[in-house]
N, C-alpha and C. Protein backbone atom coordinates (compact mmCIF):
# COMPACT_ATOMS: atom_id res chain seq x y z
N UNK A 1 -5.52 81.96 -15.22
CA UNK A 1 -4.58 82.00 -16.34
C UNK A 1 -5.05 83.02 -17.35
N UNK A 2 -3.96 83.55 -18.08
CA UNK A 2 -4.32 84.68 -18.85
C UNK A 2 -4.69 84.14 -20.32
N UNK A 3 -5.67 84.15 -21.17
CA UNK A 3 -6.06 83.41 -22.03
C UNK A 3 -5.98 84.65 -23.34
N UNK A 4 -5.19 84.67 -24.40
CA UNK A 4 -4.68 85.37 -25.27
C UNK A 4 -6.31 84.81 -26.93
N UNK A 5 -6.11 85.67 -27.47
CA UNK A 5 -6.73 85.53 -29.36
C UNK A 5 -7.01 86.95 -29.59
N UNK A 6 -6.76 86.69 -31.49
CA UNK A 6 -7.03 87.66 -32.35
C UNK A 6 -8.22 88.24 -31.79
N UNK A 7 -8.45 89.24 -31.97
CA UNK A 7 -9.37 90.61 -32.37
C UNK A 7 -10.47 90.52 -33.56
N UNK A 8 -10.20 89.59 -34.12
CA UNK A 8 -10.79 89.33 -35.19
C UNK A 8 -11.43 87.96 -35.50
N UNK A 9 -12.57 87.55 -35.87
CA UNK A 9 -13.23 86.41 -35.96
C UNK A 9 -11.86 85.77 -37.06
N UNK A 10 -11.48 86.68 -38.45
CA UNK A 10 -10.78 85.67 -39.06
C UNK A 10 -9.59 85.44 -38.14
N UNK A 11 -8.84 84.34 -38.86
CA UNK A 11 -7.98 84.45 -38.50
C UNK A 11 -6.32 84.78 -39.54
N UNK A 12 -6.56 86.16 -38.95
CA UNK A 12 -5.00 87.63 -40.00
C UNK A 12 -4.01 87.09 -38.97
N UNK A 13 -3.13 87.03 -39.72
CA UNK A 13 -1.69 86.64 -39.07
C UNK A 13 -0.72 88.16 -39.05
N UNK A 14 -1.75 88.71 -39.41
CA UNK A 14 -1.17 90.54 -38.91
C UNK A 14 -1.12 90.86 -37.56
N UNK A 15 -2.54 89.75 -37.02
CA UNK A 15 -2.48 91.13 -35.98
C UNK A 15 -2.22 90.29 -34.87
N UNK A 16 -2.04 90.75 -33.91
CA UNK A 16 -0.97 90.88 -33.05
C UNK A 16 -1.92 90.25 -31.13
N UNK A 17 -1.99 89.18 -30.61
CA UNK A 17 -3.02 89.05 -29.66
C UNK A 17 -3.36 89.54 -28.72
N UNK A 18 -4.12 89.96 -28.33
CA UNK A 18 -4.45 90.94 -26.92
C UNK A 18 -5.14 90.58 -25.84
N UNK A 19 -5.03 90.64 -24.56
CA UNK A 19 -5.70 89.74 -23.75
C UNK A 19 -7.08 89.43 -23.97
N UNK A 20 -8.00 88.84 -23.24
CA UNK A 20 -9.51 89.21 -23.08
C UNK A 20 -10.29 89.32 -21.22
N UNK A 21 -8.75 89.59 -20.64
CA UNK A 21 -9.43 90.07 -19.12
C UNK A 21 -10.27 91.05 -18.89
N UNK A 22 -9.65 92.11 -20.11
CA UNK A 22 -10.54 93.37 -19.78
C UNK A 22 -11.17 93.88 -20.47
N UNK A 23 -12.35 94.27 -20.63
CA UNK A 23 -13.45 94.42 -21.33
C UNK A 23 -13.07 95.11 -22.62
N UNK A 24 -12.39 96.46 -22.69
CA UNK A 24 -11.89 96.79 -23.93
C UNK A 24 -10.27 96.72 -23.92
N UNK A 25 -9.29 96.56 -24.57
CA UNK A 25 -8.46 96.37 -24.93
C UNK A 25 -7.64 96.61 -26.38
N UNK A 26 -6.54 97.79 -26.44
CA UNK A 26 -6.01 97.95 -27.46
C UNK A 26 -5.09 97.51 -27.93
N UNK A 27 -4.69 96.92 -28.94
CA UNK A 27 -3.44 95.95 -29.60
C UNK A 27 -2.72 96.90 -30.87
N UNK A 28 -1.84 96.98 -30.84
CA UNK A 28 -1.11 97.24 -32.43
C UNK A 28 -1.05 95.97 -33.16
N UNK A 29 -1.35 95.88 -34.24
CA UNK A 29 -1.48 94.95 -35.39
C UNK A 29 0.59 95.34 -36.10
N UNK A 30 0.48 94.67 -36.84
CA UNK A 30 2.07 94.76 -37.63
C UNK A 30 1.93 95.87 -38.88
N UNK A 31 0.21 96.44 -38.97
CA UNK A 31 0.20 96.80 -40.51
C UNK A 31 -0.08 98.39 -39.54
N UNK A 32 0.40 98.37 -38.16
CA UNK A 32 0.15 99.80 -37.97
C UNK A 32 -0.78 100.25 -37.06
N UNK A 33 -2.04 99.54 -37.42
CA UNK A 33 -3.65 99.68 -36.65
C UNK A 33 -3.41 99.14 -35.70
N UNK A 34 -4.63 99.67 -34.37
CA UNK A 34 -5.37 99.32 -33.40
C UNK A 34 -6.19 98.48 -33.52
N UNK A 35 -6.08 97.37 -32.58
CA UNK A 35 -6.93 96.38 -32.64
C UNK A 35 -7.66 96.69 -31.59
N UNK A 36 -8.90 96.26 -31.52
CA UNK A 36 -9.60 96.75 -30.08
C UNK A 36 -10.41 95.85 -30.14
N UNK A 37 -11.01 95.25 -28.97
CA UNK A 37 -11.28 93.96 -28.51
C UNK A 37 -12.22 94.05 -27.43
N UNK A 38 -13.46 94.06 -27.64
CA UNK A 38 -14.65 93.94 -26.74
C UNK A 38 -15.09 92.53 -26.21
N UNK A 39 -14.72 92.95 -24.92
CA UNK A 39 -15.46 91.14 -24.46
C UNK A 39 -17.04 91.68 -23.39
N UNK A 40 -17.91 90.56 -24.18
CA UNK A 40 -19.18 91.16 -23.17
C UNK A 40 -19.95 89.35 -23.39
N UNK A 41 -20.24 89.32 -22.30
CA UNK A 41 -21.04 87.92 -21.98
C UNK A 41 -19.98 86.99 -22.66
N UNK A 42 -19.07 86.37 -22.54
CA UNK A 42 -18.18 85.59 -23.10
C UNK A 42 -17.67 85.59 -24.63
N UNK A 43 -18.84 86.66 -25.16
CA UNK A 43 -18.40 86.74 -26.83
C UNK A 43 -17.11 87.66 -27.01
N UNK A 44 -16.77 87.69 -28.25
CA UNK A 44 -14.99 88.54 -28.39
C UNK A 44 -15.66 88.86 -29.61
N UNK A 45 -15.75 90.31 -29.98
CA UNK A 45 -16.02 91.49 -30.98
C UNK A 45 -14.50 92.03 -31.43
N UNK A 46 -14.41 92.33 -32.66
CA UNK A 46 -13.22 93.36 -32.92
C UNK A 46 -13.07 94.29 -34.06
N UNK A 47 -12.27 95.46 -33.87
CA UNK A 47 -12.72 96.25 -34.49
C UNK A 47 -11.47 96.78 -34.82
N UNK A 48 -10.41 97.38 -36.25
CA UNK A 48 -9.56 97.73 -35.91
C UNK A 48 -9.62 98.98 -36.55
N UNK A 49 -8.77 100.03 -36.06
CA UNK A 49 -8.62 101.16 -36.03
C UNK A 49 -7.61 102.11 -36.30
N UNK A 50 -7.22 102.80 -37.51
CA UNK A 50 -5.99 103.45 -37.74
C UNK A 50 -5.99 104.40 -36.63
N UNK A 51 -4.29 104.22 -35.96
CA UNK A 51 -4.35 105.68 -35.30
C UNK A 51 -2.64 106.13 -35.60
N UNK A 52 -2.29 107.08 -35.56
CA UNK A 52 -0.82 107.34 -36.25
C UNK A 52 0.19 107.08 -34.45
N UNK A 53 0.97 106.70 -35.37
CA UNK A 53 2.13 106.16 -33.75
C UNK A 53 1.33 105.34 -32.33
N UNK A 54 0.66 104.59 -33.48
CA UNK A 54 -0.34 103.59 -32.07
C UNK A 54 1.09 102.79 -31.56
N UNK A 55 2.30 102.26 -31.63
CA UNK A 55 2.93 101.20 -30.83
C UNK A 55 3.56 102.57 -29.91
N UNK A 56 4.04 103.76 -30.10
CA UNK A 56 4.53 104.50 -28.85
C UNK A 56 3.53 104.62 -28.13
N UNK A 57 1.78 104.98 -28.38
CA UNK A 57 1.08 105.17 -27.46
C UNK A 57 0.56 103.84 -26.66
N UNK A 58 0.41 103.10 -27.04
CA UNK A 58 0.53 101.51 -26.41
C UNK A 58 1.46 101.35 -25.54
N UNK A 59 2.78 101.46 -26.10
CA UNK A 59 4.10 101.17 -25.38
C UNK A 59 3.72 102.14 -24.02
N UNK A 60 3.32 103.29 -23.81
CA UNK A 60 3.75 104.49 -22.93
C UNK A 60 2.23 104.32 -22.03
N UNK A 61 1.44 103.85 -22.75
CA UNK A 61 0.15 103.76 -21.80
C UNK A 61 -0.91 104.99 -21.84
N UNK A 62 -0.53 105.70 -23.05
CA UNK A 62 -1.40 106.57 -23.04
C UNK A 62 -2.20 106.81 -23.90
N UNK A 63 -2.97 105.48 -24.37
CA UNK A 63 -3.83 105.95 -25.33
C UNK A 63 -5.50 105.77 -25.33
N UNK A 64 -5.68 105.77 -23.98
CA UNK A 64 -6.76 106.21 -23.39
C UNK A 64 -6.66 107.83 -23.05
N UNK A 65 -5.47 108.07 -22.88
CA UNK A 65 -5.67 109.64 -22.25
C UNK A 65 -5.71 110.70 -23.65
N UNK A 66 -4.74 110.16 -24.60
CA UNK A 66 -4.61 110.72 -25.60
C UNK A 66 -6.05 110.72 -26.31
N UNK A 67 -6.50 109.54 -26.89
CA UNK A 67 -7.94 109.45 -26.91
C UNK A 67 -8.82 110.56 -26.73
N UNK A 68 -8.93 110.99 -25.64
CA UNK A 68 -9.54 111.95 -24.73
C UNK A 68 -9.42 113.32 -25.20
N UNK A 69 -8.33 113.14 -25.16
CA UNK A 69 -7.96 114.72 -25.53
C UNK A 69 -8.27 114.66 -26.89
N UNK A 70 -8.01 114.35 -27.99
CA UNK A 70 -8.16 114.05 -28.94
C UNK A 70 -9.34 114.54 -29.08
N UNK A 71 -10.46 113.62 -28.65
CA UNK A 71 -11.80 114.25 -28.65
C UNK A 71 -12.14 115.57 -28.52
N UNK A 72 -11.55 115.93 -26.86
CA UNK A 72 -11.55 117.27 -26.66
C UNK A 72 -11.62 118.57 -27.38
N UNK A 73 -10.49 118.19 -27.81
CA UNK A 73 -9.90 118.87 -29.50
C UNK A 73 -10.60 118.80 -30.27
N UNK A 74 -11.45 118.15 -30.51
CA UNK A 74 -12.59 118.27 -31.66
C UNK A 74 -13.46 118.52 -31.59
N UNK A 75 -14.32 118.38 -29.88
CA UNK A 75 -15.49 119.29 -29.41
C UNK A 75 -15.14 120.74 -29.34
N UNK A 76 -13.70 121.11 -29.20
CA UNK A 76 -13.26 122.59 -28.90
C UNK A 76 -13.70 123.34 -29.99
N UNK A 77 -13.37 122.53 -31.63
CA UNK A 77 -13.29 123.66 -32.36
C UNK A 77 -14.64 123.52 -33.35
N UNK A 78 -15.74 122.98 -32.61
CA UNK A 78 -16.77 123.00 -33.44
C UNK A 78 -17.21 124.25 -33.28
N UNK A 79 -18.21 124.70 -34.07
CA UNK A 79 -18.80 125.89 -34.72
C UNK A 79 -20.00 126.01 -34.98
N UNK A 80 -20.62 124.91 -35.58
CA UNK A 80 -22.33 124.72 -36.08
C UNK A 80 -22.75 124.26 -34.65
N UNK A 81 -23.71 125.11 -34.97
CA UNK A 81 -25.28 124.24 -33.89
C UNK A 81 -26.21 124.49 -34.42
N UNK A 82 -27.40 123.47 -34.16
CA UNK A 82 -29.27 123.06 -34.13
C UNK A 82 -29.74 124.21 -33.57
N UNK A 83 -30.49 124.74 -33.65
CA UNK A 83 -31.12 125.31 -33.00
C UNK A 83 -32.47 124.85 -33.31
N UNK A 84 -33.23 124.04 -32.16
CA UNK A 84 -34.66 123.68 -31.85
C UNK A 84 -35.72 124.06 -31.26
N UNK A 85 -36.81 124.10 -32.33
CA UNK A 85 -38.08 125.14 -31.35
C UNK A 85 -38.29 126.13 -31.56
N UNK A 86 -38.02 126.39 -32.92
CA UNK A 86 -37.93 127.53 -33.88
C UNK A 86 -39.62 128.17 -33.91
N UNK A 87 -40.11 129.03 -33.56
CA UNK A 87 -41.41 129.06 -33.76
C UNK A 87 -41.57 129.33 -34.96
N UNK A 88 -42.81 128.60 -35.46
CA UNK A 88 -43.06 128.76 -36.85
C UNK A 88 -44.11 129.93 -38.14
N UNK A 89 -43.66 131.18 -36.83
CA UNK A 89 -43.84 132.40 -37.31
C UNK A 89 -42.81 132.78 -38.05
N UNK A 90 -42.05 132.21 -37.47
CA UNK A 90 -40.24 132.90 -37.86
C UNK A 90 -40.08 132.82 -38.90
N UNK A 91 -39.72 134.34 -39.45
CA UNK A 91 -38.89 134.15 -41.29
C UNK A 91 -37.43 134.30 -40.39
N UNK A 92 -36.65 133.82 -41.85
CA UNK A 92 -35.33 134.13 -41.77
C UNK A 92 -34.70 135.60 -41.12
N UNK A 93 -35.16 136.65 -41.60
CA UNK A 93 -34.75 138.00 -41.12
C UNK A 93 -35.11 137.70 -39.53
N UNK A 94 -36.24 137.97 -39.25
CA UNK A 94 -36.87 137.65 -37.65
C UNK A 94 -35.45 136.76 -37.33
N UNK A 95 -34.97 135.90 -37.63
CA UNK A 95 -33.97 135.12 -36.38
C UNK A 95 -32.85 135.61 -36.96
N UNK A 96 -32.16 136.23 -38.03
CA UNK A 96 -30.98 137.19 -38.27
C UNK A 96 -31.23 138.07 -37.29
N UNK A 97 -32.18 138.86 -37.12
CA UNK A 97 -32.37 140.22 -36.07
C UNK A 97 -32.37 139.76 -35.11
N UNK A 98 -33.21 138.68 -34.62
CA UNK A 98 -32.58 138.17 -32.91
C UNK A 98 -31.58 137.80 -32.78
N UNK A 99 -30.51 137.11 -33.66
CA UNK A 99 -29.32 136.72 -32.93
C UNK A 99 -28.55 138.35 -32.92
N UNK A 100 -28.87 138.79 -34.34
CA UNK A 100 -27.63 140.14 -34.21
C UNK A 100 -28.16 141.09 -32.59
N UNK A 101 -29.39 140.69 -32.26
CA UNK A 101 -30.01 141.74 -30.47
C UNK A 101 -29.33 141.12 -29.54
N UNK A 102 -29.48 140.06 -29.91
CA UNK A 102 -29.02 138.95 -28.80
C UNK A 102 -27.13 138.96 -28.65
N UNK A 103 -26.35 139.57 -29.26
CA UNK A 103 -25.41 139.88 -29.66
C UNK A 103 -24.12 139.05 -30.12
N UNK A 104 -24.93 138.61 -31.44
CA UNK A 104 -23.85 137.68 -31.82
C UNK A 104 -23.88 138.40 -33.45
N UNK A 105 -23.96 139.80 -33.27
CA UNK A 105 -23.92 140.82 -35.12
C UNK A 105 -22.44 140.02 -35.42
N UNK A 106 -22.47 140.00 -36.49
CA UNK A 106 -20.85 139.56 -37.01
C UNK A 106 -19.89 138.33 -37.13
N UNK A 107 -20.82 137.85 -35.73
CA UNK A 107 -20.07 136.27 -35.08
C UNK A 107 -20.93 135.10 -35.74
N UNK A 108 -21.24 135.00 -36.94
CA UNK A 108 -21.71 134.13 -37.36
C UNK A 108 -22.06 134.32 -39.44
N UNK A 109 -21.55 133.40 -40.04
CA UNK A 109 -21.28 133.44 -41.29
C UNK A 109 -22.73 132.11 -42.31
N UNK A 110 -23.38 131.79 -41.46
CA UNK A 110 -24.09 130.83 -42.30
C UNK A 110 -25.50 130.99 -41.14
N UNK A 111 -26.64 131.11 -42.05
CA UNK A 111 -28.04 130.54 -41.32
C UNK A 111 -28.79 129.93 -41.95
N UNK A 112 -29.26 128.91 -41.86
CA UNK A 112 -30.96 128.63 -42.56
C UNK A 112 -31.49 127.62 -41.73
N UNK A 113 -32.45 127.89 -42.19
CA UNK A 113 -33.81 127.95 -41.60
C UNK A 113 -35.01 127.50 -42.86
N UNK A 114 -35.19 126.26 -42.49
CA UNK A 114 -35.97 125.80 -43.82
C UNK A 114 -37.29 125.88 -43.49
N UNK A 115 -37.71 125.81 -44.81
CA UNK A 115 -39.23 126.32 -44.79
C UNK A 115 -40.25 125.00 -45.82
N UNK A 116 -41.21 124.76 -45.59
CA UNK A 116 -41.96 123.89 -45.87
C UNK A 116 -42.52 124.66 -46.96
N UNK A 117 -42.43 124.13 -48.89
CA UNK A 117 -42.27 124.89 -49.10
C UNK A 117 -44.23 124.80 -49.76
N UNK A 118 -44.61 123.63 -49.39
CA UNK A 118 -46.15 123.35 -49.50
C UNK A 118 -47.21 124.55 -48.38
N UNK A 119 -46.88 124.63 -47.56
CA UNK A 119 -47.36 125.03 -45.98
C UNK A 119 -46.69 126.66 -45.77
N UNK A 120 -45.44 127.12 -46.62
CA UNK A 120 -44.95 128.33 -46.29
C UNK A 120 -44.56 128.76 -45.09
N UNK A 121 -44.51 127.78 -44.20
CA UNK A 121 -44.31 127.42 -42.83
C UNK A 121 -42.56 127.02 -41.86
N UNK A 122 -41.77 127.80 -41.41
CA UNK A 122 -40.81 127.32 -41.22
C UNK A 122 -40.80 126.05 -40.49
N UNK A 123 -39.66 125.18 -40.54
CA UNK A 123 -39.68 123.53 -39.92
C UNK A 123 -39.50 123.44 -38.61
N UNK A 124 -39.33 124.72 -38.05
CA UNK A 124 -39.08 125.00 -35.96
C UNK A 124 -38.07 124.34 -36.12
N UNK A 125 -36.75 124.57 -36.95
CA UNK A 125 -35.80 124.32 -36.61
C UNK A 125 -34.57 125.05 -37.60
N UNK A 126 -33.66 125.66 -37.24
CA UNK A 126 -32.20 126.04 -37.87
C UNK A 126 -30.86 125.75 -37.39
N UNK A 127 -29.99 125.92 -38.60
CA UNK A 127 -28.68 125.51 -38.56
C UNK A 127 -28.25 127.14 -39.00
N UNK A 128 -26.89 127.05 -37.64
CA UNK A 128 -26.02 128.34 -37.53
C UNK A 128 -24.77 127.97 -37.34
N UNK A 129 -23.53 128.63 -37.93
CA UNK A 129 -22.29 128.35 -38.20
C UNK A 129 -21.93 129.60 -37.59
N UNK A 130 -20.76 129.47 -35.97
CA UNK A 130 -20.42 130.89 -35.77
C UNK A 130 -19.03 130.69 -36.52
N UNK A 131 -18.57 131.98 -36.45
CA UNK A 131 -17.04 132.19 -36.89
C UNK A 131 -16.26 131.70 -36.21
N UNK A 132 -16.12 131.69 -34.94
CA UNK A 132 -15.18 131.20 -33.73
C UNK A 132 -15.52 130.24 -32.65
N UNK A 133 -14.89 128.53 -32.33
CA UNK A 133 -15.68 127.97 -31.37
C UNK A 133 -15.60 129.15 -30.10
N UNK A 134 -15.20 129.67 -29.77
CA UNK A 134 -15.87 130.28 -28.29
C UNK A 134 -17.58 131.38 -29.03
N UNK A 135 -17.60 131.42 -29.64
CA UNK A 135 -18.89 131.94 -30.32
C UNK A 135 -19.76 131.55 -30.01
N UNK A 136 -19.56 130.22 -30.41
CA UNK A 136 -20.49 128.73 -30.58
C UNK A 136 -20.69 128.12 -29.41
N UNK A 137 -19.89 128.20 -28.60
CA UNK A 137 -19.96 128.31 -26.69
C UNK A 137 -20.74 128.87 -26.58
N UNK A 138 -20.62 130.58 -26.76
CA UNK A 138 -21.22 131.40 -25.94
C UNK A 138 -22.71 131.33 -26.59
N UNK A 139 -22.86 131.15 -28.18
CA UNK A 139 -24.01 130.98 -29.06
C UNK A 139 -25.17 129.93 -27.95
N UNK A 140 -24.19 128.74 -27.88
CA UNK A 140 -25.45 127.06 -26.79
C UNK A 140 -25.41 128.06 -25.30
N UNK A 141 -24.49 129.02 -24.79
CA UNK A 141 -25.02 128.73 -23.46
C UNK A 141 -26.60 129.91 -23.22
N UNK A 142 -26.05 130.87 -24.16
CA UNK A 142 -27.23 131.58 -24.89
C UNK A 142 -28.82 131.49 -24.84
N UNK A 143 -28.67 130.54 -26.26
CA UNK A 143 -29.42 130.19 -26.70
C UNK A 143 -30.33 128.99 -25.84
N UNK A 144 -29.71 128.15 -25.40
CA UNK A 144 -30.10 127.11 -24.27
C UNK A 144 -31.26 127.73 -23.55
N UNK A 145 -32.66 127.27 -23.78
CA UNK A 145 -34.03 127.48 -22.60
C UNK A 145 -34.36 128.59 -23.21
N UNK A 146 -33.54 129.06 -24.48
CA UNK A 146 -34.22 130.43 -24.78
C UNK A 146 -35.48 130.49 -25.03
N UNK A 147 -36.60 131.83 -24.43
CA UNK A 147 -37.89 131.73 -24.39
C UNK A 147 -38.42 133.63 -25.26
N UNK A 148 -37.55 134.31 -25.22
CA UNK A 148 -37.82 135.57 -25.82
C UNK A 148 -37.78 135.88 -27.03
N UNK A 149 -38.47 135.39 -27.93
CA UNK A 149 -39.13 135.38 -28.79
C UNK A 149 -39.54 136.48 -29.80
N UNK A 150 -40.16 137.36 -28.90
CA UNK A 150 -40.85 138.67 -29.42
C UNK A 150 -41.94 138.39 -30.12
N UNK A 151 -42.16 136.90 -30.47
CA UNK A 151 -43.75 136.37 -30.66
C UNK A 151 -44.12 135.61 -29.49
N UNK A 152 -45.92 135.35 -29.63
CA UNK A 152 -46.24 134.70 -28.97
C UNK A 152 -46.19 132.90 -29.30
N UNK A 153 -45.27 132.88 -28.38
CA UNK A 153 -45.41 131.07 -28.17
C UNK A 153 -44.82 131.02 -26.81
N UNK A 154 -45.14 129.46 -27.18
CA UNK A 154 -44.70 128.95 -25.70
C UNK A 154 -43.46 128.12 -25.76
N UNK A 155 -42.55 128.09 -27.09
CA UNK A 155 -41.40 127.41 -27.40
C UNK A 155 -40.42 127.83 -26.64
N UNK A 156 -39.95 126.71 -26.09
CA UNK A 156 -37.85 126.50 -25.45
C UNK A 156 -37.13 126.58 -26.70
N UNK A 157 -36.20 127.31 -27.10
CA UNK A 157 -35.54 126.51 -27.78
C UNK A 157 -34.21 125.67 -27.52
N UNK A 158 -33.89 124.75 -28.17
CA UNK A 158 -33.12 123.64 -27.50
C UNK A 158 -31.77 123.57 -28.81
N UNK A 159 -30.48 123.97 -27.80
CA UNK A 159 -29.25 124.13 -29.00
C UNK A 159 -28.51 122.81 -28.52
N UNK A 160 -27.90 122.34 -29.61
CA UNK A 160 -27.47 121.34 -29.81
C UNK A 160 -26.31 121.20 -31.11
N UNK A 161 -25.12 120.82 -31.20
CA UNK A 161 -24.03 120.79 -31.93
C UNK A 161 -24.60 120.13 -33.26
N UNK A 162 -24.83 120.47 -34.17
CA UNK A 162 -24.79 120.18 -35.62
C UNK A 162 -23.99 118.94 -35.63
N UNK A 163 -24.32 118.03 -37.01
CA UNK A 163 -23.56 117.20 -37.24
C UNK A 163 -23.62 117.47 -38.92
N UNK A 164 -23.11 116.39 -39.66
CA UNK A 164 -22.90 116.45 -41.19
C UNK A 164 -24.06 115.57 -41.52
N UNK A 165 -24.50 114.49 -41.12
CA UNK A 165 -25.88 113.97 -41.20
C UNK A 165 -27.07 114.88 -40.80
N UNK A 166 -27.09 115.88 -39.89
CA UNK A 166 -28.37 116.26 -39.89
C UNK A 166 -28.84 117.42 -41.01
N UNK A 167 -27.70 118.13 -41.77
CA UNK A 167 -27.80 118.81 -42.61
C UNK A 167 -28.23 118.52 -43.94
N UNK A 168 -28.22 116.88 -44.24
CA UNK A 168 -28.72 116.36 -45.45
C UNK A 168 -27.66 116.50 -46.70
């Protein structure tokens, strides 16, 4: 038998019940939101979620796919990346001049590269903003295992998509 409840420990007479056969599960509520409904070891979690025209994408079944893309769309048009493994010879100019060799002159509008300011020592690590996500593509596939340096170390460096938390 199919056994129905809220999404929610309280009990809102908004929202709207959703099964608990399947592990996650999305509901439209009456105020608009996604209800979403985690069942794991017999417990029921819930979480709800604005999404715009959630009862057509419910109704049509596509809001797992939409979802997706959605995401997609937002990994497409990122721009910042980490760059890790910064050797800590490196001034600022030194990694302006390697990326502009490395040929990204122009394709990029923001760098730093912080410096310890006790030690005078860079932190082996920077943040770069290209102008265009295919930049920022071509910037990680690049940069990825990069080992040429033009100093001596033995650093990889390791690129990785920026976030808004790691910038402080």
């Amino acid at each position: 038998s199919d056994r129905s409840t809220t999404a929610s420990s309280s009990d809102d007479p908004d929202l709207v019940p959703v099964s608990t056969r399947a592990k996650i599960q999305l509901a439209p509520s009456r105020r608009g939101l996604f209800t979403s409904t985690s069942v794991s070891r017999g417990t029921r979690t819930g979480q709800c979620v604005a999404v715009a025209g959630a009862e057509s994408l419910l109704a049509s079944g596509l809001v797992a796919e939409r979802a997706s893309a959605l995401s997609s769309v937002v990994e497409d048009n990122r721009t910042t990346v980490m760059m890790r493994n910064v050797p800590h010879s490196y001034t600022r100019d030194q990694l302006r001049m390697l990326l502009d060799i490395e040929g990204f002159s122009g394709k990029f509008d923001f760098l730093y590269l912080p410096v310890d300011f006790c030690t005078a020592v860079v932190q082996g690590y920077a943040f770069v903003n290209l102008t265009t996500p295919p930049a920022a593509r071509l910037f990680r596939d690049r940069f990825s295992g990069f080992r040429q340096w033009g100093v001596r170390t033995g650093k990889v460096c390791n690129v990785s998509w920026a976030n808004a938390n790691q910038q402080g």
